[in-house]
N, C-alpha and C. Protein backbone atom coordinates (compact mmCIF):
# COMPACT_ATOMS: atom_id res chain seq x y z
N UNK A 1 -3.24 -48.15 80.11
CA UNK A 1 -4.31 -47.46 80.80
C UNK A 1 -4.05 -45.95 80.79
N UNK A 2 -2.68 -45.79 80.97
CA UNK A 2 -2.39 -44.12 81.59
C UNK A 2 -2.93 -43.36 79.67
N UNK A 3 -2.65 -44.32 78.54
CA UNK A 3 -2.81 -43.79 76.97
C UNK A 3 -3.91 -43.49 76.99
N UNK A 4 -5.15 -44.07 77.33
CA UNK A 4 -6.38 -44.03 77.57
C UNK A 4 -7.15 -43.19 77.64
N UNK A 5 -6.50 -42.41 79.36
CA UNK A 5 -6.50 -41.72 80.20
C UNK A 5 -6.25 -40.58 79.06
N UNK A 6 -5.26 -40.82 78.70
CA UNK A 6 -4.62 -39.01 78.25
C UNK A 6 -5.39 -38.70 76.79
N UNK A 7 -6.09 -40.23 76.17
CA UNK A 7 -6.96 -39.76 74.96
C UNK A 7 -7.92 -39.78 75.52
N UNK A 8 -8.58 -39.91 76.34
CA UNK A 8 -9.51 -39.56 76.85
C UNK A 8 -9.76 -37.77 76.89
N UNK A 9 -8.87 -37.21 77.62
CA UNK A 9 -8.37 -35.98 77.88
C UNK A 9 -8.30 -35.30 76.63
N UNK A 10 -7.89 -35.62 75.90
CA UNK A 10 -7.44 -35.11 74.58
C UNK A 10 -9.03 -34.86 73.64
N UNK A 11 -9.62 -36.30 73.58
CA UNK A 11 -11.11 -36.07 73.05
C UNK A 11 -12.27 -35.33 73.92
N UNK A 12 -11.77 -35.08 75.24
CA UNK A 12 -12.95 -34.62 75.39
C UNK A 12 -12.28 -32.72 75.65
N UNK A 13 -11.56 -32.71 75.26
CA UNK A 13 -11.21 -31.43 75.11
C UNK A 13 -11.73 -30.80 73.49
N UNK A 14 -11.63 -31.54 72.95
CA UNK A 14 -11.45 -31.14 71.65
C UNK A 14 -13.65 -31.68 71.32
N UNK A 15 -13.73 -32.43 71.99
CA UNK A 15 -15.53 -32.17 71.88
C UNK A 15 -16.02 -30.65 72.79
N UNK A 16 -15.50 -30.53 73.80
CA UNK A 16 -15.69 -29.13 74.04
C UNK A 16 -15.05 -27.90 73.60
N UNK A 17 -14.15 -27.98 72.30
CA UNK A 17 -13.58 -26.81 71.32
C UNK A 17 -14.00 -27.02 70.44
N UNK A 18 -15.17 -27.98 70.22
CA UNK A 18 -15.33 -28.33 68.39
C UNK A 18 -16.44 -27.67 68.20
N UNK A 19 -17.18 -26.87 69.02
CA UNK A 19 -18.69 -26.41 68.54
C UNK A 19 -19.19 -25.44 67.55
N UNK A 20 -18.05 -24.11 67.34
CA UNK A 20 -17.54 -23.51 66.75
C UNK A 20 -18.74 -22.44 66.49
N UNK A 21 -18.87 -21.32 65.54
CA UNK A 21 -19.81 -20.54 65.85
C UNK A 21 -21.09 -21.15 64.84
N UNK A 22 -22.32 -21.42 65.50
CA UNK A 22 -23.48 -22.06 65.42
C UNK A 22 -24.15 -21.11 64.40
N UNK A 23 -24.29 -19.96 64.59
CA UNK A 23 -25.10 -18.96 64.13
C UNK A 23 -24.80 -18.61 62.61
N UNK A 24 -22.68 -19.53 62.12
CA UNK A 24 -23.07 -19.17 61.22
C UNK A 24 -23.10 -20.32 60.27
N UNK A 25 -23.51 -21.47 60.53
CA UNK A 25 -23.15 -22.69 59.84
C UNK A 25 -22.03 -23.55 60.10
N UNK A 26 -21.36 -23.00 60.95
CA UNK A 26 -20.12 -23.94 61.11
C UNK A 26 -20.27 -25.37 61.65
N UNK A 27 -19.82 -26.58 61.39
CA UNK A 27 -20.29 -27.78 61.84
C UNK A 27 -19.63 -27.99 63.36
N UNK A 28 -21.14 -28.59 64.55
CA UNK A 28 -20.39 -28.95 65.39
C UNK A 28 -20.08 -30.24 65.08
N UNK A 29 -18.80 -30.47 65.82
CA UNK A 29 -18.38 -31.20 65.40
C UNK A 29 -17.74 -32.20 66.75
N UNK A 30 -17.79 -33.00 67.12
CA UNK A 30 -18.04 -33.98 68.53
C UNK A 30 -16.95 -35.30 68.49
N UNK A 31 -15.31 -35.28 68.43
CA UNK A 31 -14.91 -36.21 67.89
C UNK A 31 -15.14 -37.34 68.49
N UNK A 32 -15.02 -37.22 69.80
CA UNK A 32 -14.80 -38.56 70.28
C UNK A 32 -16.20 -39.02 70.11
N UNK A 33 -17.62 -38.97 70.25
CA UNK A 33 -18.58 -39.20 69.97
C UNK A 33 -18.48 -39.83 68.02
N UNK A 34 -17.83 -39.13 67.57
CA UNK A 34 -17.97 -39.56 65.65
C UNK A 34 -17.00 -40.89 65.88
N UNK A 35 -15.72 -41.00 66.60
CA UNK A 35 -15.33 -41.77 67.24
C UNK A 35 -15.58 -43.30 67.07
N UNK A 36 -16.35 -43.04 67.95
CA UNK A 36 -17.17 -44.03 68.85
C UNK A 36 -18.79 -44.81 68.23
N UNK A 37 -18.87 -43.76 67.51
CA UNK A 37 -20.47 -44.03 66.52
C UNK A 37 -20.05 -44.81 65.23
N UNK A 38 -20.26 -46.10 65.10
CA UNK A 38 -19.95 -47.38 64.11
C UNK A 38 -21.02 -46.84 62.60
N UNK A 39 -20.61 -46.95 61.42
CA UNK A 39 -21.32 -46.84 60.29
C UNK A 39 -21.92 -47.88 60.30
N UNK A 40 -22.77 -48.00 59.11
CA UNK A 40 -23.76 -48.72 58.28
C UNK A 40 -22.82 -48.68 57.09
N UNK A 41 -22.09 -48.43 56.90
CA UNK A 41 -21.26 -48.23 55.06
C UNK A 41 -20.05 -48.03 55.30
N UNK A 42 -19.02 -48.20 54.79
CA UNK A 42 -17.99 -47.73 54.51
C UNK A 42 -17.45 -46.32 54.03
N UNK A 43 -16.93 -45.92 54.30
CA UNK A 43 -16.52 -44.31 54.37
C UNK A 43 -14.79 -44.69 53.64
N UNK A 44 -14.20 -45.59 53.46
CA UNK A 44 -12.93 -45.79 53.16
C UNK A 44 -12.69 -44.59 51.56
N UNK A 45 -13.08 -45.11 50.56
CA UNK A 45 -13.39 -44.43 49.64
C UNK A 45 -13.57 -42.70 49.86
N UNK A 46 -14.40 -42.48 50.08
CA UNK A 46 -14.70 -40.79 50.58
C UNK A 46 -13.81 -40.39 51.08
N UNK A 47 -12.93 -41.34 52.26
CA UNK A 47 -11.94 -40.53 52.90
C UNK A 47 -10.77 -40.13 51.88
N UNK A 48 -10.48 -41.12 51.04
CA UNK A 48 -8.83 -41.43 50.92
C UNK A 48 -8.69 -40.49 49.28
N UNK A 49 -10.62 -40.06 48.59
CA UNK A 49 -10.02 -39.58 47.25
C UNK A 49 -10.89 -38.06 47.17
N UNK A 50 -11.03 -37.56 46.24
CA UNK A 50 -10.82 -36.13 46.25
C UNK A 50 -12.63 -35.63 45.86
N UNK A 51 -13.21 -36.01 46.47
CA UNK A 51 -14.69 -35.91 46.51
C UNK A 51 -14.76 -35.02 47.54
N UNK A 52 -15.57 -33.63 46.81
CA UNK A 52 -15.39 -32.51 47.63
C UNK A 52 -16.56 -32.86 49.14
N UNK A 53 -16.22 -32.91 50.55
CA UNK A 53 -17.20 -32.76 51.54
C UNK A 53 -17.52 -31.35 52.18
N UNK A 54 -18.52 -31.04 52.33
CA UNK A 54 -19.16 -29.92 52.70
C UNK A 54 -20.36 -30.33 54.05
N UNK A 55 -20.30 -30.36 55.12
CA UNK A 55 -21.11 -30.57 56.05
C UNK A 55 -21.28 -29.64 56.69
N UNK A 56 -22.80 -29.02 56.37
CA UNK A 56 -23.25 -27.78 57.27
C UNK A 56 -24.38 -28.39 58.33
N UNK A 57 -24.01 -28.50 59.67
CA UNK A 57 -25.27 -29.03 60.20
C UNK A 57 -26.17 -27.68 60.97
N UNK A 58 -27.45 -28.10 61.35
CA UNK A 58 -27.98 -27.01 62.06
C UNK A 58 -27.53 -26.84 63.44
N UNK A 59 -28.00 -25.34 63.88
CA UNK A 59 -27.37 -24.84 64.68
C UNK A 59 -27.94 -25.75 65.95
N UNK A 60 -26.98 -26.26 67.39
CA UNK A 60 -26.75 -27.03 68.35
C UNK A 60 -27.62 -28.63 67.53
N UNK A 61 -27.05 -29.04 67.00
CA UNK A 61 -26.82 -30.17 66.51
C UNK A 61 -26.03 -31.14 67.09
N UNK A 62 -26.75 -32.43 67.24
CA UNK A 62 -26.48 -33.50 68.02
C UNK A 62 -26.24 -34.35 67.40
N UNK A 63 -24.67 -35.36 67.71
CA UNK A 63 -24.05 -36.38 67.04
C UNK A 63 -25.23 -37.58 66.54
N UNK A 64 -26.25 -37.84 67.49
CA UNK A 64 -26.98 -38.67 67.40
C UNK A 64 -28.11 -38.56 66.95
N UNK A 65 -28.14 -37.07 66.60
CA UNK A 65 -29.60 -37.01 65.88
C UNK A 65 -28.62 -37.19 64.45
N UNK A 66 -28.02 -36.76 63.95
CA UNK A 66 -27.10 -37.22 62.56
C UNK A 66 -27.35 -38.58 61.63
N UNK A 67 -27.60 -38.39 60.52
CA UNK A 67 -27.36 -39.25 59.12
C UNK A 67 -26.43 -40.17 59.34
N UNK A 68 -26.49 -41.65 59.02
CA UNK A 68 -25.47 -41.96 59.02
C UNK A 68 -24.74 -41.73 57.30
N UNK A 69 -24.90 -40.74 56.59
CA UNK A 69 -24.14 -40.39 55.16
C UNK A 69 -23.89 -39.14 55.82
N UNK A 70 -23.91 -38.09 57.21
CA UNK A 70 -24.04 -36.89 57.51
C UNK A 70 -22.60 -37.42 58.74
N UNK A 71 -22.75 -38.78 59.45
CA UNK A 71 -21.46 -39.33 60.13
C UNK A 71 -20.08 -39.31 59.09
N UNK A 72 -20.82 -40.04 58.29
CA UNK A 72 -19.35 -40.77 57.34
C UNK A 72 -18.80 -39.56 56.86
N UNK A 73 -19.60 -38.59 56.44
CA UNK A 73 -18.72 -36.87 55.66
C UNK A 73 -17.88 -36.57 56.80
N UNK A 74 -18.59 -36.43 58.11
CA UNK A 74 -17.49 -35.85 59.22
C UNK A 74 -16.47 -37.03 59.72
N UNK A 75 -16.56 -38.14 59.75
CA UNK A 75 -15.29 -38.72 59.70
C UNK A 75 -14.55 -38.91 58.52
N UNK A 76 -14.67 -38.57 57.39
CA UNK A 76 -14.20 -38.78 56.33
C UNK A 76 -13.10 -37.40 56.21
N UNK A 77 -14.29 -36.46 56.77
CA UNK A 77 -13.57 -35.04 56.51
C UNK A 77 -12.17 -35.10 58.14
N UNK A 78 -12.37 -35.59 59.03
CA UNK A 78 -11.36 -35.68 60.01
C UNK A 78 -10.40 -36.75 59.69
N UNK A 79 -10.63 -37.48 59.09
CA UNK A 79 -9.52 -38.78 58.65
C UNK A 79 -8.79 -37.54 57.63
N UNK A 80 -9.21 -36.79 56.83
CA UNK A 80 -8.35 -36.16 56.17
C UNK A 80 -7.45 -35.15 56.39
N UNK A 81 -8.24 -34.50 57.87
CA UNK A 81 -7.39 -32.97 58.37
C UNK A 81 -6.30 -33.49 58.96
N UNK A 82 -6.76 -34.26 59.93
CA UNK A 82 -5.76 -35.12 60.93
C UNK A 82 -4.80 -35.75 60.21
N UNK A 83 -4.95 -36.18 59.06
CA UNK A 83 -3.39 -36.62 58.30
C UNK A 83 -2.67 -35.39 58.45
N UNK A 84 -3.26 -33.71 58.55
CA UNK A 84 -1.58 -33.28 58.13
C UNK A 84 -1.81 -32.68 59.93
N UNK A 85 -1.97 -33.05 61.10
CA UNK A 85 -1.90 -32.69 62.04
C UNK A 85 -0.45 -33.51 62.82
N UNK A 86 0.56 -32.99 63.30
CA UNK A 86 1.39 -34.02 64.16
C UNK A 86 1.55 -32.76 65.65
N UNK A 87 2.10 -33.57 66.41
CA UNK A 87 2.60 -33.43 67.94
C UNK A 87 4.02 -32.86 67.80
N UNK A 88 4.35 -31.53 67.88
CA UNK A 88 5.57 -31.20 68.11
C UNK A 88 5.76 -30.07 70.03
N UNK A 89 6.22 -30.92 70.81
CA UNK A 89 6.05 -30.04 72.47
C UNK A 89 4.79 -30.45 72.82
N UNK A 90 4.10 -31.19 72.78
CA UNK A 90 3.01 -31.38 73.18
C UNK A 90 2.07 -30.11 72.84
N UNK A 91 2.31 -29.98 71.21
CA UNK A 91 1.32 -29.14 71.01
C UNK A 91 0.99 -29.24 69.56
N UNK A 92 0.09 -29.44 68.98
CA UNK A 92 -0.70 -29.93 67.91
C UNK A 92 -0.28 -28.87 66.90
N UNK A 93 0.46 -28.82 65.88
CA UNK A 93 0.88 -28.25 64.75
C UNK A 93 -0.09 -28.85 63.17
N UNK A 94 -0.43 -27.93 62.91
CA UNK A 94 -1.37 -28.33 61.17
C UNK A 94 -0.68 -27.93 60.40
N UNK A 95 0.10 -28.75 59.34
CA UNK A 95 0.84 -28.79 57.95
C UNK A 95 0.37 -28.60 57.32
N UNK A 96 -0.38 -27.72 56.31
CA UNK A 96 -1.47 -27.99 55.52
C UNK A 96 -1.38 -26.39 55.16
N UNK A 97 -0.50 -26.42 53.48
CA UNK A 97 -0.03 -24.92 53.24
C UNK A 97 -1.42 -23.98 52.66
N UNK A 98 -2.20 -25.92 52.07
CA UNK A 98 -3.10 -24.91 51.07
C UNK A 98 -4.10 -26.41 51.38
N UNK A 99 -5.26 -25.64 52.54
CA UNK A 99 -6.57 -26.51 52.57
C UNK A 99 -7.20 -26.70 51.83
N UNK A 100 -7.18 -25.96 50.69
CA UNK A 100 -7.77 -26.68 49.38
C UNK A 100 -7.70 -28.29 49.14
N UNK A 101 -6.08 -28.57 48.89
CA UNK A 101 -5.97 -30.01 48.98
C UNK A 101 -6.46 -30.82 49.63
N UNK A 102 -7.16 -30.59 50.85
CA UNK A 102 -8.11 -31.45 51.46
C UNK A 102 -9.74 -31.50 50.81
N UNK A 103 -10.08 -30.97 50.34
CA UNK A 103 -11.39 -31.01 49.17
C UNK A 103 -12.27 -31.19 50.27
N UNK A 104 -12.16 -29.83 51.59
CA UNK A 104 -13.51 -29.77 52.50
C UNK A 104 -13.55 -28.67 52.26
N UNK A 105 -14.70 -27.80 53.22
CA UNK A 105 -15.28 -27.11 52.73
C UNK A 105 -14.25 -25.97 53.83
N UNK A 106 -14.47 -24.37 53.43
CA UNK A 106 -13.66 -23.81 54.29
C UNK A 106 -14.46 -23.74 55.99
N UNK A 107 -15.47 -23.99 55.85
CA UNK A 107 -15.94 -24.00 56.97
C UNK A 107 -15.67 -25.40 58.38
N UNK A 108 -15.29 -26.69 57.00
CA UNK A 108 -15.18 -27.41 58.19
C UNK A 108 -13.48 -27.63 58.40
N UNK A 109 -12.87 -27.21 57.66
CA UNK A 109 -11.58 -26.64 57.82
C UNK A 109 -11.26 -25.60 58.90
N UNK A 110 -11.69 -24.63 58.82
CA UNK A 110 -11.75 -23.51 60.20
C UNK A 110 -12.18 -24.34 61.67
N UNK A 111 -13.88 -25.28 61.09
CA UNK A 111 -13.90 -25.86 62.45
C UNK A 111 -12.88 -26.79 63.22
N UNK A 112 -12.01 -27.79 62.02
CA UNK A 112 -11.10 -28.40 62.73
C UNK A 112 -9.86 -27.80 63.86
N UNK A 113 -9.41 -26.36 62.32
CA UNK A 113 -8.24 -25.75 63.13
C UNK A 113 -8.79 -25.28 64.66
N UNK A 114 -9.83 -24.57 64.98
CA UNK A 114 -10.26 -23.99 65.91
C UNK A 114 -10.20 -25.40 67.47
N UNK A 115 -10.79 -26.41 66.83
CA UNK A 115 -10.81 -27.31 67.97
C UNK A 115 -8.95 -27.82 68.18
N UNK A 116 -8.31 -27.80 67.34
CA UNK A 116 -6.77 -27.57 67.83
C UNK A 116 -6.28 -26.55 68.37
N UNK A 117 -6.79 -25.41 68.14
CA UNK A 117 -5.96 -24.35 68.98
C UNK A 117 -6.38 -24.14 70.00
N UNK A 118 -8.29 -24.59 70.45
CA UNK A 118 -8.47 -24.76 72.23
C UNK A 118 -7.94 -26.11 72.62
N UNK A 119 -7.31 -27.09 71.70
CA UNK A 119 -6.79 -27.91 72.71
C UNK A 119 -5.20 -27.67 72.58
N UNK A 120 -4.54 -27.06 72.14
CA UNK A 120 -3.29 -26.76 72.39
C UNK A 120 -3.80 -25.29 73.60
N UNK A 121 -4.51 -24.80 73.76
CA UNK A 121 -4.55 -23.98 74.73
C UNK A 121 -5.25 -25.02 76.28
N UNK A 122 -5.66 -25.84 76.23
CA UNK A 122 -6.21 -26.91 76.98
C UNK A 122 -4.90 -27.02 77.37
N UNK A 123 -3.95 -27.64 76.58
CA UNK A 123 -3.39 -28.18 77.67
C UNK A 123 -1.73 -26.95 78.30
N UNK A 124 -2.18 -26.23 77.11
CA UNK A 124 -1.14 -24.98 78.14
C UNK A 124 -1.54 -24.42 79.55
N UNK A 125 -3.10 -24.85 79.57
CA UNK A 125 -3.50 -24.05 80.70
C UNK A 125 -3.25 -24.99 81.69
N UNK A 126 -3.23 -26.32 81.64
CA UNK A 126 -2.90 -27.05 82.47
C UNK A 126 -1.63 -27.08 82.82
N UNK A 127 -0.70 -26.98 81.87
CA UNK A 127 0.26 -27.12 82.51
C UNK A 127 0.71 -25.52 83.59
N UNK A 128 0.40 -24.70 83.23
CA UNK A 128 0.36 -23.78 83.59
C UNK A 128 -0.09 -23.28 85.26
N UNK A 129 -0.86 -24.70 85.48
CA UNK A 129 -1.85 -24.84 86.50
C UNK A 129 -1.22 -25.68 87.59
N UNK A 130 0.16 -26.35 86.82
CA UNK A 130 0.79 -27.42 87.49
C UNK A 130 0.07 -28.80 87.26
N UNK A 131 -0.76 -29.07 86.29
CA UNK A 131 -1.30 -30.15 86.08
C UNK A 131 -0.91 -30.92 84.61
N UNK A 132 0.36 -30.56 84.30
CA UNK A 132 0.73 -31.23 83.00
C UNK A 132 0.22 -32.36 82.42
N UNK A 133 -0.72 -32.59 80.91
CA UNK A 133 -0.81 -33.31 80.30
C UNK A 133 -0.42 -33.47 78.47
N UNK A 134 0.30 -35.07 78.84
CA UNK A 134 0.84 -35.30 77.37
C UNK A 134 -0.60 -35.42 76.44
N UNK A 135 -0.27 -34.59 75.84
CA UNK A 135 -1.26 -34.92 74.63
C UNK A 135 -0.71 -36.47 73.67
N UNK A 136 -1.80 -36.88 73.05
CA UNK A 136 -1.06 -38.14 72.39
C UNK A 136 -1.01 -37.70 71.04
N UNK A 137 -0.29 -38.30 70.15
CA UNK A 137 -0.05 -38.04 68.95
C UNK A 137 -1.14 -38.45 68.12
N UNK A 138 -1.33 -38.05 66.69
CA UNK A 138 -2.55 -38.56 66.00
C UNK A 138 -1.55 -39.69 65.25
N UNK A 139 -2.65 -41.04 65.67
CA UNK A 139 -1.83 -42.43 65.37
C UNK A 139 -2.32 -42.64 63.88
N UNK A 140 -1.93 -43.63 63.23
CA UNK A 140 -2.48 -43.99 61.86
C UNK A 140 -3.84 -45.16 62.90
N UNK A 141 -3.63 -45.50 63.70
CA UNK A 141 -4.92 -46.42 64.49
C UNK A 141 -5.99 -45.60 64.80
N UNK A 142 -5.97 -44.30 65.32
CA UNK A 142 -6.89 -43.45 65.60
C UNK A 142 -7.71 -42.89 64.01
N UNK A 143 -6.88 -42.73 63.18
CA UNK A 143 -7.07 -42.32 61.60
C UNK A 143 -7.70 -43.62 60.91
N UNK A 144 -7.25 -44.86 61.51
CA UNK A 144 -8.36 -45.82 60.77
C UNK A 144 -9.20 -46.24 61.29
N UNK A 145 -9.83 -46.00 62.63
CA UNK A 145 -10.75 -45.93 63.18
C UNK A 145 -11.93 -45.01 63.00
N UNK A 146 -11.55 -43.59 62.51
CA UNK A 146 -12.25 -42.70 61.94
C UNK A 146 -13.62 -43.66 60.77
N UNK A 147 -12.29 -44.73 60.44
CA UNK A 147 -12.97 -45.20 59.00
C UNK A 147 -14.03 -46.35 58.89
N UNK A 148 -14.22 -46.77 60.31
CA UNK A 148 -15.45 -47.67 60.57
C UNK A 148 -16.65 -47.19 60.81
């Protein structure tokens, strides 16, 4: 329950850092909502090989007004960032010397990093606040869940 709890915390931090700047194309981007929203197709393929994704949505764009071929790019494209993301201090570190190798676009690359650095600032402020929370690690279960 308490894991739950703290991904809970974790996604809805990172749906309120993912919006990124609207005005200039950047994708919002809503994880726990992409999450949670089941395909029509399989996305396995897209995720795992080198098919360039590019998702520009319009500006304040809603998970649910979305494609489901406009879902599967943004979980396809997060099943891929989040492989080089790990937990070091309870704070989200990105491995990733040269984002090229991820074959997204630089825009939804920037949007990912950005929703990690307000949630590594999320939870500095908490702790900061006296309200310490563990962030959870990105699981290979959370990464194949992306993929339904």
């Amino acid at each position: 329950m308490k894991k739950i709890v703290i991904l809970g915390i974790f996604l809805g931090t990172v749906l309120a850092s993912c919006s990124g700047d609207r005005d200039k194309g950047i994708p919002v981007i809503n994880l726990e909502a992409l999450h949670a929203i089941p395909l029509d197709h399989a996305i396995d393929q897209l995720a795992k090989d080198t098919t360039f994704i590019d998702v520009t949505l319009p500006p304040n764009a809603r998970i649910d007004q979305l494609s489901q071929q406009e879902l599967g790019q943004l979980k396809a494209a997060a099943y891929r960032f989040y492989q080089h993301v790990t937990l070091e201090n309870n704070q989200y570190r990105v491995d990733l010397k040269d984002p090229k190798v991820l074959h997204l676009s630089e825009q939804v690359v920037k949007a990912y990093e950005q929703a990690i650095s307000n949630t590594n600032h999320f939870a500095d402020s908490m702790a900061k606040a006296g309200q310490a929370i563990q962030l959870p690690p990105v699981s290979e279960e959370y990464l194949n869940n992306l993929l339904k």
